[in-house]
C-alpha atoms as a PDB file:
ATOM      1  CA  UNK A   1     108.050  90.155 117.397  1.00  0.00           C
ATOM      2  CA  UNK A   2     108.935  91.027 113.691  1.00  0.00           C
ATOM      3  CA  UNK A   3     107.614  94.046 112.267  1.00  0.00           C
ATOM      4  CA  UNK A   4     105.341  92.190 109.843  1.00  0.00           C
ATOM      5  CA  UNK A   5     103.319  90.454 112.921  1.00  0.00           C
ATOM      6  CA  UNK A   6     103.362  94.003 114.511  1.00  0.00           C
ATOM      7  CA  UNK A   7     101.501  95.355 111.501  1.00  0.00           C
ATOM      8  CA  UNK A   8      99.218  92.535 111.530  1.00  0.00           C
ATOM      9  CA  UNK A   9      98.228  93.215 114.690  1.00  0.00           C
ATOM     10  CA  UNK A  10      97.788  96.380 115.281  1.00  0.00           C
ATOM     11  CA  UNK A  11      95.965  96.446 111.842  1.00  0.00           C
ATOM     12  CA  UNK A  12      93.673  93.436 112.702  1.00  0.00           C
ATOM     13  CA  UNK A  13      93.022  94.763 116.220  1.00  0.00           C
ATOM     14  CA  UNK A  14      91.874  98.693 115.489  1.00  0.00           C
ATOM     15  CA  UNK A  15      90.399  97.944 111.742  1.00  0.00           C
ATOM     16  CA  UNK A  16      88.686  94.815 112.022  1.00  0.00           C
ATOM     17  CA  UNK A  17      89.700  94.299 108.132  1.00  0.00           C
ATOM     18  CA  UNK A  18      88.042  91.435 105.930  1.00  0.00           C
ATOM     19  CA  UNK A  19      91.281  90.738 104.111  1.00  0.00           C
ATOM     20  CA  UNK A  20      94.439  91.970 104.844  1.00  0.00           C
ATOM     21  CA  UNK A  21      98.106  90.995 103.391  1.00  0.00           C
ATOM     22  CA  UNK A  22     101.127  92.109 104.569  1.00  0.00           C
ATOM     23  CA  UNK A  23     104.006  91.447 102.477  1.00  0.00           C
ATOM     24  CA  UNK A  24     107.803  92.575 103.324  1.00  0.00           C
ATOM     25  CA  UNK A  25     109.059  93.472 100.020  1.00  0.00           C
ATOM     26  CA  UNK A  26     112.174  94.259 101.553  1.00  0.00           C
ATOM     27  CA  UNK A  27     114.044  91.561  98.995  1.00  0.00           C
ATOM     28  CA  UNK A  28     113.511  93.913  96.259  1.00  0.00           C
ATOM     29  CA  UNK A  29     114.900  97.054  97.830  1.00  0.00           C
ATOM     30  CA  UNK A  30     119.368  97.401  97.742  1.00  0.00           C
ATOM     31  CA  UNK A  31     119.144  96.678 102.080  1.00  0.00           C
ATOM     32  CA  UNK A  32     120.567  93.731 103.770  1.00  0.00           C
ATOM     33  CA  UNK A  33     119.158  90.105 103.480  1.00  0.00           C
ATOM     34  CA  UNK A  34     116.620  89.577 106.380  1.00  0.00           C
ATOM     35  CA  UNK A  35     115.493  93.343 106.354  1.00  0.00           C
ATOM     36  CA  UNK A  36     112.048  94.281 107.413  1.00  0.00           C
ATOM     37  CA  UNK A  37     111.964  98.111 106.173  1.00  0.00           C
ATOM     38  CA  UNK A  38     110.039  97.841 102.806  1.00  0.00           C
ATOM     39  CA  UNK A  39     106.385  96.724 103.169  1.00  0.00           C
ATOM     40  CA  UNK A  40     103.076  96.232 101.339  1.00  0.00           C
ATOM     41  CA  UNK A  41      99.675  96.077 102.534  1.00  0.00           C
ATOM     42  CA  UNK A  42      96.132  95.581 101.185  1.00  0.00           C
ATOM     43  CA  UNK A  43      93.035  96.346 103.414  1.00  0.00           C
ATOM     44  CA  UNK A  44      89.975  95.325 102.612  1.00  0.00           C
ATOM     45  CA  UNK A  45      87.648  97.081 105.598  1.00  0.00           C
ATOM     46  CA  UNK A  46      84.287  98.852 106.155  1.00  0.00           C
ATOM     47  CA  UNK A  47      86.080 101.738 107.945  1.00  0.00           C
ATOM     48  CA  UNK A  48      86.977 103.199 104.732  1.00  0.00           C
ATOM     49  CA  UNK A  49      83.796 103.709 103.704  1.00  0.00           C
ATOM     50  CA  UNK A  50      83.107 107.472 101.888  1.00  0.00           C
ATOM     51  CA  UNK A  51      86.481 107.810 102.922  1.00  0.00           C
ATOM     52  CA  UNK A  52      89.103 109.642 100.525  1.00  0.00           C
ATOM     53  CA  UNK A  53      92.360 107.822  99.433  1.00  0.00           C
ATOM     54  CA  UNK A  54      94.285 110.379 101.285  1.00  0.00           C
ATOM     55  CA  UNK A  55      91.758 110.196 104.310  1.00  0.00           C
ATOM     56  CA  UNK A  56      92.083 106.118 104.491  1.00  0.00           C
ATOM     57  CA  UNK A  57      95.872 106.561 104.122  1.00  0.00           C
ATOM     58  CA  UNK A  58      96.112 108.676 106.928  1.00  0.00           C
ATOM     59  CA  UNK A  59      93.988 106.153 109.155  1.00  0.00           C
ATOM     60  CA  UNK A  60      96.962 103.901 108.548  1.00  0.00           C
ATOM     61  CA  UNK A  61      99.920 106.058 108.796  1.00  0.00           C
ATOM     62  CA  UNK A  62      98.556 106.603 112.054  1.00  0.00           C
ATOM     63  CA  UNK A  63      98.128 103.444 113.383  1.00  0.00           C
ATOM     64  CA  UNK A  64     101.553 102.755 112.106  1.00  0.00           C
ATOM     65  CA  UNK A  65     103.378 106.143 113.298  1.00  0.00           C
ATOM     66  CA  UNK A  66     105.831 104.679 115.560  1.00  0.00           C
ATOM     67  CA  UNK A  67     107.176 101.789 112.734  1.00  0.00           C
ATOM     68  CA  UNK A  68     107.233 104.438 110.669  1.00  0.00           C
ATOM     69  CA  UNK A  69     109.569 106.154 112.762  1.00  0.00           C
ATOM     70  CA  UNK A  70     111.811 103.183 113.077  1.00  0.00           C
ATOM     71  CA  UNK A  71     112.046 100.212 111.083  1.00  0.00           C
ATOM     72  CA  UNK A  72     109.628 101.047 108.588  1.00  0.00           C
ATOM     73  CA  UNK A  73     111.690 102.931 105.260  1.00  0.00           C
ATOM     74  CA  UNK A  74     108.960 102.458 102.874  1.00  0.00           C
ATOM     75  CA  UNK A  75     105.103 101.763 103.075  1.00  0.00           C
ATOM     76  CA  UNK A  76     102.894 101.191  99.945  1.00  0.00           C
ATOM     77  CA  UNK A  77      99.250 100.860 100.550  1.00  0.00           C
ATOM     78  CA  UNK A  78      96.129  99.660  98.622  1.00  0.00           C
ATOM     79  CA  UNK A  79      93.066 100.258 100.757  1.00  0.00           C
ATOM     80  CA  UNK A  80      89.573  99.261  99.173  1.00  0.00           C
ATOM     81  CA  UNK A  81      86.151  99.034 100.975  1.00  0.00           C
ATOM     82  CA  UNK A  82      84.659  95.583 100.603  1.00  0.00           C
ATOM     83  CA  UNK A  83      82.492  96.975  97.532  1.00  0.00           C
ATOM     84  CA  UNK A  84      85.612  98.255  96.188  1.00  0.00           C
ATOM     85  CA  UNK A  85      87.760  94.941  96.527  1.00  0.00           C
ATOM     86  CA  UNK A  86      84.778  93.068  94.675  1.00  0.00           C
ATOM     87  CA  UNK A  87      84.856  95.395  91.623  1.00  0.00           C
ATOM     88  CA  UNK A  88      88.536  95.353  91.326  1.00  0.00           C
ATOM     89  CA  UNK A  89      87.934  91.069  91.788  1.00  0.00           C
ATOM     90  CA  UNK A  90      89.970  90.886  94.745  1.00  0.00           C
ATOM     91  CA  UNK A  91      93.289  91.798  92.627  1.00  0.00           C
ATOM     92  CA  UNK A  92      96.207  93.896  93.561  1.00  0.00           C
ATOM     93  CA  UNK A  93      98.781  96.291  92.182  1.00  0.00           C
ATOM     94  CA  UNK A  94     101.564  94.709  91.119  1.00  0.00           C
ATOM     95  CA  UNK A  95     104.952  96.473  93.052  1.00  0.00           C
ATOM     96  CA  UNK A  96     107.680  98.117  90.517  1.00  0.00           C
ATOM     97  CA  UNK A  97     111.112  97.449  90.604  1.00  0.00           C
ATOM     98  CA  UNK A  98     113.055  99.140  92.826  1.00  0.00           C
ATOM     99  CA  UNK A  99     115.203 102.017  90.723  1.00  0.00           C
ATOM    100  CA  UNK A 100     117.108 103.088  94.185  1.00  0.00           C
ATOM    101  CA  UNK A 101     120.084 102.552  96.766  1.00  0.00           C
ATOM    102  CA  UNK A 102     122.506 101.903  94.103  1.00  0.00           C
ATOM    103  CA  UNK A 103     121.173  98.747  92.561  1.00  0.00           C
ATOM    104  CA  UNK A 104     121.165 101.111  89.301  1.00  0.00           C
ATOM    105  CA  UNK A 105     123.937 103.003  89.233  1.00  0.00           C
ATOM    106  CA  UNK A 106     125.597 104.336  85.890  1.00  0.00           C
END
């Protein structure tokens, strides 16, 4: 199973989210074509209701603590409650450019 279906599914399965992406932005990162180490997610769930930034990041870093260990280098996160996603009109943060691993190098 690929790392992105693992997220999925462990994601989908403990946080019963109303919209979640998962997106491998591994292509913009200096690793090897076909890498699964640089990821993006957006959760949209109830369980981060009155829930701090910090508090909702930790629910996932938990869920996610053995990828973490392993494949997973880098993990950006946007977690809104569904009040929150509807304010923001269901947009996301775009990702930066990577500046790292020698794509930049003087």
């Amino acid at each position: 199973m690929t790392v992105e279906k693992i997220i999925k599914q462990k994601i989908n399965s403990q946080l019963t989210p109303i919209h979640l992406q998962v997106l491998n932005e591994s292509h913009m990162h200096n690793v090897p074509p076909g890498s699964e180490s640089h990821f993006k997610v957006v959760i949209v769930a109830p369980v981060f209701e009155n829930k701090s930034r910090v508090g909702r990041h930790q629910i996932i870093n938990k869920l996610l603590a053995e990828e973490l260990k392993g494949p997973i280098h880098a993990l950006s996160m946007e977690t809104h409650t569904p009040d929150e996603w509807v304010t923001k009109d269901q947009q996301t943060m775009k990702s930066p450019a990577c500046l790292g691993g020698g794509k930049n190098e003087i």
